[in-house]
Protein backbone atom coordinates (compact mmCIF):
# COMPACT_ATOMS: atom_id res chain seq x y z
CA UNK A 1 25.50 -3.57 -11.75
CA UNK A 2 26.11 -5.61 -8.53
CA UNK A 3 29.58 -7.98 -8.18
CA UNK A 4 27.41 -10.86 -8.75
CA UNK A 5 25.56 -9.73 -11.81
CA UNK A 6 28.93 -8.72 -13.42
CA UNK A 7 30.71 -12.12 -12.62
CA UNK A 8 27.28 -13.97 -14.28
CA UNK A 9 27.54 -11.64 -17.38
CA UNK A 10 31.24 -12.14 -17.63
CA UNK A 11 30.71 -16.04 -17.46
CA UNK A 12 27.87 -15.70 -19.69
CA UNK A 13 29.69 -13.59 -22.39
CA UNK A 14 33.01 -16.06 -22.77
CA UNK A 15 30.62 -19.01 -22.59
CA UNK A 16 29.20 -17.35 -25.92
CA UNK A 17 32.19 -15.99 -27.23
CA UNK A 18 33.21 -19.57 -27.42
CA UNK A 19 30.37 -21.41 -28.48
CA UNK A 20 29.49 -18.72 -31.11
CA UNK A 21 31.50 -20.52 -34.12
CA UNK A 22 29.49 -23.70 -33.43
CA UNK A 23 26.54 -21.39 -34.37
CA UNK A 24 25.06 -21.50 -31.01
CA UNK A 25 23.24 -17.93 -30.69
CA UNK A 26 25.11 -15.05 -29.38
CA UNK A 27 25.05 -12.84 -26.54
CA UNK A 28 22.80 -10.21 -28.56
CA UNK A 29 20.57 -13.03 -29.05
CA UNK A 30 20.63 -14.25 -25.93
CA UNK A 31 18.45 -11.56 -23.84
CA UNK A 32 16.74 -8.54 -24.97
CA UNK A 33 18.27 -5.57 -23.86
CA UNK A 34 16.41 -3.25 -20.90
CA UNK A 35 14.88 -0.85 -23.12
CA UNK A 36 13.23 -3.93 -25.08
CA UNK A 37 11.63 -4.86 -21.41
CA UNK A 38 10.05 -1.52 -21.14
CA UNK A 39 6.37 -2.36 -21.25
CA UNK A 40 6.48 -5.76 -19.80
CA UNK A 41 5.70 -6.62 -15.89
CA UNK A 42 9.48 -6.96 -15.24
CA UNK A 43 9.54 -3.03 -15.69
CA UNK A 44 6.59 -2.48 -13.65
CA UNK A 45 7.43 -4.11 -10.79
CA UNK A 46 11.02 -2.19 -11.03
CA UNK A 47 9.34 1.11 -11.22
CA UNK A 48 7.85 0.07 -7.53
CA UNK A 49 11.50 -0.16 -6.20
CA UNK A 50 13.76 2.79 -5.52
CA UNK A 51 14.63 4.70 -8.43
CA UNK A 52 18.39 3.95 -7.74
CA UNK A 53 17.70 -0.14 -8.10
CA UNK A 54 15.14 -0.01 -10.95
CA UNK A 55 17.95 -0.65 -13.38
CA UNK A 56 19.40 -3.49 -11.82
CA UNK A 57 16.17 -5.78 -11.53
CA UNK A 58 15.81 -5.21 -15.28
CA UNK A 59 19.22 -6.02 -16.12
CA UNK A 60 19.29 -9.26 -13.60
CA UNK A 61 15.84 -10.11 -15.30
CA UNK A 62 16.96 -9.89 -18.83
CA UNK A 63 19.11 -12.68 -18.02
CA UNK A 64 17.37 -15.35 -15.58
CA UNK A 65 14.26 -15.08 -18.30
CA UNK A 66 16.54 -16.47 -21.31
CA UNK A 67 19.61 -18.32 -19.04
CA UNK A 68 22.48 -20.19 -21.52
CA UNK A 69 23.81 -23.48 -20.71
CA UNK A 70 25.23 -22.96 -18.40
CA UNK A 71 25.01 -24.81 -14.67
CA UNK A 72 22.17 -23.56 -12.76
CA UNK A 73 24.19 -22.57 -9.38
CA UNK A 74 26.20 -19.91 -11.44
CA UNK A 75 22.97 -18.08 -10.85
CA UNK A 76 22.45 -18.69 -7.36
CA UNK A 77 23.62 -15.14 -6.83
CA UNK A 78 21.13 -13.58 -9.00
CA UNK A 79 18.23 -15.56 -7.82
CA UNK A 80 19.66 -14.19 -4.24
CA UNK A 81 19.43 -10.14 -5.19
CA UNK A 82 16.24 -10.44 -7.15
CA UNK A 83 14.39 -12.17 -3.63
CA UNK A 84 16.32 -9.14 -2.36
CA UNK A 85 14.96 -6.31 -4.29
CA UNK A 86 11.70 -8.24 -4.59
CA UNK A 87 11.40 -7.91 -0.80
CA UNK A 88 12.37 -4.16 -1.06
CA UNK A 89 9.84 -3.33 -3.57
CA UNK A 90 7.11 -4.77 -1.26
CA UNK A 91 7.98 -2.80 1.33
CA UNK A 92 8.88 0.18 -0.57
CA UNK A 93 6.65 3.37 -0.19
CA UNK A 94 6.85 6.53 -1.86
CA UNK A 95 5.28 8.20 1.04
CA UNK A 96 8.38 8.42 2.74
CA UNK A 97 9.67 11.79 0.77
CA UNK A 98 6.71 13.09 2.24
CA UNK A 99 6.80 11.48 5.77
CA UNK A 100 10.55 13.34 6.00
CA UNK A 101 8.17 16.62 5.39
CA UNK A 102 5.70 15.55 8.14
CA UNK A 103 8.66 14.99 10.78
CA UNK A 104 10.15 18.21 10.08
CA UNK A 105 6.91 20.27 10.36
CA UNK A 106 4.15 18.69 10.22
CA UNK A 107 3.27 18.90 6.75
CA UNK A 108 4.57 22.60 6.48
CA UNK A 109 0.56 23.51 4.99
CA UNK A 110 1.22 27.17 4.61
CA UNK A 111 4.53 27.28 2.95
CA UNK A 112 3.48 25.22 -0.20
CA UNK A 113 4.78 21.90 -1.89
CA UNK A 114 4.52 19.07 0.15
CA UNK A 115 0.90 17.16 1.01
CA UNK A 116 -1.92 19.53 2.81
CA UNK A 117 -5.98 18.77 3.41
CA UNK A 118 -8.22 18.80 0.66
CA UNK A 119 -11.06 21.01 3.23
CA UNK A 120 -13.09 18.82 1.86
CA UNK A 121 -15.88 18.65 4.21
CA UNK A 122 -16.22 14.94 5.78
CA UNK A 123 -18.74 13.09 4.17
CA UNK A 124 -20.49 10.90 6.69
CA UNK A 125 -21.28 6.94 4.82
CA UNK A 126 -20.45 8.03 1.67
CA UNK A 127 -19.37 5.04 0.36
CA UNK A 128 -22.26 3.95 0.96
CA UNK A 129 -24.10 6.72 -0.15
CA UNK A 130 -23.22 5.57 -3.86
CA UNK A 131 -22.89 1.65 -3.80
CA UNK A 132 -26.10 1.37 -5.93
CA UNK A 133 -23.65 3.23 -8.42
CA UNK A 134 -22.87 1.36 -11.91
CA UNK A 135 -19.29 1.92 -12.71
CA UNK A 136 -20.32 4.30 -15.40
CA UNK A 137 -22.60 6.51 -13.27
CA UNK A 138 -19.58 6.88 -10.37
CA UNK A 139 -16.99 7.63 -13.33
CA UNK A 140 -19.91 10.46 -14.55
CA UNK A 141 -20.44 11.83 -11.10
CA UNK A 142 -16.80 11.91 -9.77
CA UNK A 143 -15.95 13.52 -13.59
CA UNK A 144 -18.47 16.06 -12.65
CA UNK A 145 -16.45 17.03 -9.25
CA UNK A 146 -13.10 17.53 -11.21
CA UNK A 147 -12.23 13.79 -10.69
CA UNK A 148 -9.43 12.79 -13.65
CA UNK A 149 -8.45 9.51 -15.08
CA UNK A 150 -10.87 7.33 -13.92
CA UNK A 151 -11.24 4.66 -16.98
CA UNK A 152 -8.64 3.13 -16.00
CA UNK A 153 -9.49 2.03 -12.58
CA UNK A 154 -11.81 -1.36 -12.05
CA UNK A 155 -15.14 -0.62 -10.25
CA UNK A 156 -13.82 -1.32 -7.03
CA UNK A 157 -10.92 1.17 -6.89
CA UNK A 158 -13.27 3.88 -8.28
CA UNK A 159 -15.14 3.48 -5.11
CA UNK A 160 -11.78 3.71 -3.04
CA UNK A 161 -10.95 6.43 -4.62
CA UNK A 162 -13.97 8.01 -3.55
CA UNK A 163 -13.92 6.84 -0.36
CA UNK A 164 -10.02 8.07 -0.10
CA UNK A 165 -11.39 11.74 -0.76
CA UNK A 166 -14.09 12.07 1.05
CA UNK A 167 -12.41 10.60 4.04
CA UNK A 168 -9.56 13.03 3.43
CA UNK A 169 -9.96 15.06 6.58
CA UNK A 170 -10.58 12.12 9.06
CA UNK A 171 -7.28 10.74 7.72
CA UNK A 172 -5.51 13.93 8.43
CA UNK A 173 -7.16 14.50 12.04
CA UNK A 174 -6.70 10.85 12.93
CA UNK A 175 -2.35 11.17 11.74
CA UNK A 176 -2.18 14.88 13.69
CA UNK A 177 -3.12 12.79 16.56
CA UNK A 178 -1.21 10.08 16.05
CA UNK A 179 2.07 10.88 13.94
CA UNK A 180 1.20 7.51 11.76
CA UNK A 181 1.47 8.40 7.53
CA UNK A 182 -1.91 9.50 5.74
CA UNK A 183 -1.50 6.14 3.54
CA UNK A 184 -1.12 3.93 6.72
CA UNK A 185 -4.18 5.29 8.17
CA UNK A 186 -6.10 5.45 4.64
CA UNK A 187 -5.00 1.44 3.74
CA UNK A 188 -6.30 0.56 7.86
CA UNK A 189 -9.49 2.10 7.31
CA UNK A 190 -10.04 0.50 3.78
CA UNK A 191 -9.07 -3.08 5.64
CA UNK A 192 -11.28 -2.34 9.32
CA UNK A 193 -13.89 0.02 8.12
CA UNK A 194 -15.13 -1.10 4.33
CA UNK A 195 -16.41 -3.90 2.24
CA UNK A 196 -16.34 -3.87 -1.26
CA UNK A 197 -15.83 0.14 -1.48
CA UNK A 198 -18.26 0.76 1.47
CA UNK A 199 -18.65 1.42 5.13
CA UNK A 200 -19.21 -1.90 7.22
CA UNK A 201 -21.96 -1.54 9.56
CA UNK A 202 -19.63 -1.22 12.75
CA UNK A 203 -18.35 2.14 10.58
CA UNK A 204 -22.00 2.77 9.04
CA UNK A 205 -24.43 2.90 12.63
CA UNK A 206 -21.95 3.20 14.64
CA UNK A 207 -19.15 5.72 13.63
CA UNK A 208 -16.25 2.94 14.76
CA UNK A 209 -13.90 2.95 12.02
CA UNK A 210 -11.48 0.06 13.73
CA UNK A 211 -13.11 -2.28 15.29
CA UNK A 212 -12.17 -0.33 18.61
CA UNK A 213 -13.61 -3.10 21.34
CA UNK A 214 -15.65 -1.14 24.36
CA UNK A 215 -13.68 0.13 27.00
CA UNK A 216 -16.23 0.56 29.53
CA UNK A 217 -17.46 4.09 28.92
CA UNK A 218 -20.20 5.30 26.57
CA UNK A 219 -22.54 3.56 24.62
CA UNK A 220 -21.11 -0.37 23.48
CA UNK A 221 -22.98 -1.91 20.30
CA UNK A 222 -22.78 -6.04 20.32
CA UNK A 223 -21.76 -7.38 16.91
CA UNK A 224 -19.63 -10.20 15.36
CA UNK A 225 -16.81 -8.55 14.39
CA UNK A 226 -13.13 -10.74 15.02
CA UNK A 227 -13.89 -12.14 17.99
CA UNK A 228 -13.59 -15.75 18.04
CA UNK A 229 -14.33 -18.15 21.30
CA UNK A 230 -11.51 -21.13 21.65
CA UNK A 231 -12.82 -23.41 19.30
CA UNK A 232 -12.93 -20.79 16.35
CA UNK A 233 -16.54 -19.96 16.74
CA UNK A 234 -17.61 -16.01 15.96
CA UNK A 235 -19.04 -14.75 19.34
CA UNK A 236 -20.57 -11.62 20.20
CA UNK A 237 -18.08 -8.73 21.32
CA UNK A 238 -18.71 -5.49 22.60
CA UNK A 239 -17.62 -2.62 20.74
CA UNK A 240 -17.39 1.23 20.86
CA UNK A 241 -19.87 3.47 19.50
CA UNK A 242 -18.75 7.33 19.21
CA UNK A 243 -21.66 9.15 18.73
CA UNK A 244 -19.76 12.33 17.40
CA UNK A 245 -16.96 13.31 14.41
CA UNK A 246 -14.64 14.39 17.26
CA UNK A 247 -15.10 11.13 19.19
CA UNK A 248 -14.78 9.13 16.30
CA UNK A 249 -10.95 10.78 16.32
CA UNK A 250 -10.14 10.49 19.21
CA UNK A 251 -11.48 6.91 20.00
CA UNK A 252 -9.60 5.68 16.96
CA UNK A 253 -6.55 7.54 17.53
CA UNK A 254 -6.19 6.12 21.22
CA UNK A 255 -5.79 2.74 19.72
CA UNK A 256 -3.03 4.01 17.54
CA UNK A 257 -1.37 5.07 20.66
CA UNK A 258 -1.30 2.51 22.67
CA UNK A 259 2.47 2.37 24.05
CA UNK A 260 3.00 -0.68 22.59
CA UNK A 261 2.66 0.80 19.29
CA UNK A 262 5.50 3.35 19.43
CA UNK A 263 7.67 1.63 17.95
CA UNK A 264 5.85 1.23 14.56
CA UNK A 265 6.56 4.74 14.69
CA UNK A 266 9.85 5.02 13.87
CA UNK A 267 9.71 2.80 10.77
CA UNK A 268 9.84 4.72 7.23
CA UNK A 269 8.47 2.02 4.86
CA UNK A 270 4.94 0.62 4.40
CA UNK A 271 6.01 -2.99 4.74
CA UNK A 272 8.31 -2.53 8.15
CA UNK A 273 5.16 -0.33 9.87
CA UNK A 274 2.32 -2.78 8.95
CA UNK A 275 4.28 -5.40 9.86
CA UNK A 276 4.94 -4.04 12.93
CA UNK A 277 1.34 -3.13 14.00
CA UNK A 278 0.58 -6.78 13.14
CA UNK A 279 3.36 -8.26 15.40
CA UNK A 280 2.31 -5.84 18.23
CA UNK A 281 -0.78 -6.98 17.90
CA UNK A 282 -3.21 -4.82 16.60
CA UNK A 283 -4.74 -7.38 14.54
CA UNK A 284 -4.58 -11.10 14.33
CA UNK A 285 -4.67 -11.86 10.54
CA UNK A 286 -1.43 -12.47 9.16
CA UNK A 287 -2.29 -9.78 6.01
CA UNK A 288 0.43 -6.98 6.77
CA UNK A 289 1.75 -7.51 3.61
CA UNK A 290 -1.67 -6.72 2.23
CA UNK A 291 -2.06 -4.06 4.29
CA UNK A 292 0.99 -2.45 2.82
CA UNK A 293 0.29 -2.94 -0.62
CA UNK A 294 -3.31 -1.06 0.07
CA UNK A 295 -0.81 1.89 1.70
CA UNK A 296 1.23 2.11 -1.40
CA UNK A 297 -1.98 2.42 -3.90
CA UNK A 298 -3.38 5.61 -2.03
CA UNK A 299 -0.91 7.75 -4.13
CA UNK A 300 -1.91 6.47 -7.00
CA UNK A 301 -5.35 6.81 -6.27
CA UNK A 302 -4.44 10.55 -4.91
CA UNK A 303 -3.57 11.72 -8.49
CA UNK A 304 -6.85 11.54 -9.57
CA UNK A 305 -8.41 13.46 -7.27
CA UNK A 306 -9.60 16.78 -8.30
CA UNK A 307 -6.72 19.61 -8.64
């Protein structure tokens, strides 16, 4: 427990000691301990954080929920580390344990533990191969595959997950080429490639999983896709159509590359690359923070893939 927390605590428990014979309630009263938050939305938001920290938000929770009577700026301090670790949880990602693995050796595939390709041949559309799916008939079909745990997910995330495996090898040919986490690439595709658990129709006809604009060579497809004139209008833009798995890569992992990129690449966290990307430009929405959130569900949504 922080310096602050303990001189709040400290204040708090001789505030009680003295009021306690006027039969105002006591500290035991005051704020249930930790292990009574267990189950509540305080402790899942602290199991998002660090495991070193988790303890802390609890503890600092237990008292701003059920403050004494005391002035309010004696908890200025509090209010101060929870925005703290509230910001650290958002840009927390346990990917990073396994990012250390990729610097080292690029995922270290043949020497066991660590993250490695499902070989799970790439399924071309196959989101939308099943959006006609009720939630029960994609829960009975992914079941049949070896998929686990599924009741538990909303319709919607089902159809990431699905989408999450059977883009599994196009994730891990598009971060070989450009160094970027699987879950960066994975939460990217789910915001520039899909709608509603399945392939726009940039990704769909035309195999262009980022809105990669035409660059002069190929074939170009004209759709409204983020391009806006001056006044906010949609206009027509001219975008890249790869024709081929390989050029679908590559063309997608040149964007990634750009040099004014690089930099993202040296953040560890979720939060600090999207936000990155987003301030270098790669996209004009101000939705990093959504962006990372997206990264930090693909290993949940990972667990339930088939073993």
């Amino acid at each position: 427990m922080n310096r602050v927390l303990y001189a709040v605590c400290s204040t708090c428990l001789f505030y009680f000691f003295i009021s306690s014979k006027k039969g105002v309630r006591t500290i035991d009263t005051l704020y249930p301990r930790p292990e009574d938050l267990a189950s509540t939305e305080i402790a899942r938001n602290a199991s998002e954080l660090p495991e070193e920290y988790r303890e802390e938000y609890i503890d600092i929770y237990a008292v701003l929920n059920n403050p004494p009577d005391i002035p309010e700026e004696n908890f200025n301090g509090l209010y101060k580390r929870i925005a703290e670790l509230d910001k650290m949880r958002q840009n927390y990602d346990p990917s990073v344990v396994t990012r250390e693995i990729e610097e080292n050796d690029v995922f270290i595939e043949s020497e066991g533990g660590g993250l490695r390709p499902l070989n799970v041949p790439f399924i071309k559309n196959a989101g939308y191969q099943m959006k006609n799916l009720t939630r029960n008939e994609l829960i009975d079909y992914m079941e049949s595959l070896g998929f686990n745990n599924l009741d538990k997910y909303s319709t919607g995330m089902i159809r990431r997950i699905w989408l999450a495996y059977s883009y599994d090898q196009f994730f891990w040919d598009v971060h070989y080429k450009t160094e970027l986490p699987i879950s960066i690439i994975y939460c990217y595709f789910i915001m520039e490639a899909t709608v509603q658990g399945v392939e726009s129709d940039l990704m769909r006809n035309y195999m262009n999983p980022g809105g990669v604009k035409f660059r002069g060579v190929g074939k170009k497809a004209k759709k409204y896709d983020d391009c806006y004139n001056k006044t906010g209008q949609p206009i027509l833009c001219d975008f890249a159509v790869y024709e081929t798995y390989n050029d679908m890569v590559n063309g997608w992992s040149s964007v990634f590359n750009n040099e004014r990129y690089a930099d993202c690449k040296t953040y560890k966290y979720a939060g600090e690359i999207c936000k990155c990307l987003y301030r270098s430009g790669y996209h004009t929405a101000n939705n990093w923070s959504r962006r990372a959130a997206i990264s930090r569900e693909y290993w949940k949504l990972r667990s339930t893939f088939p073993n």
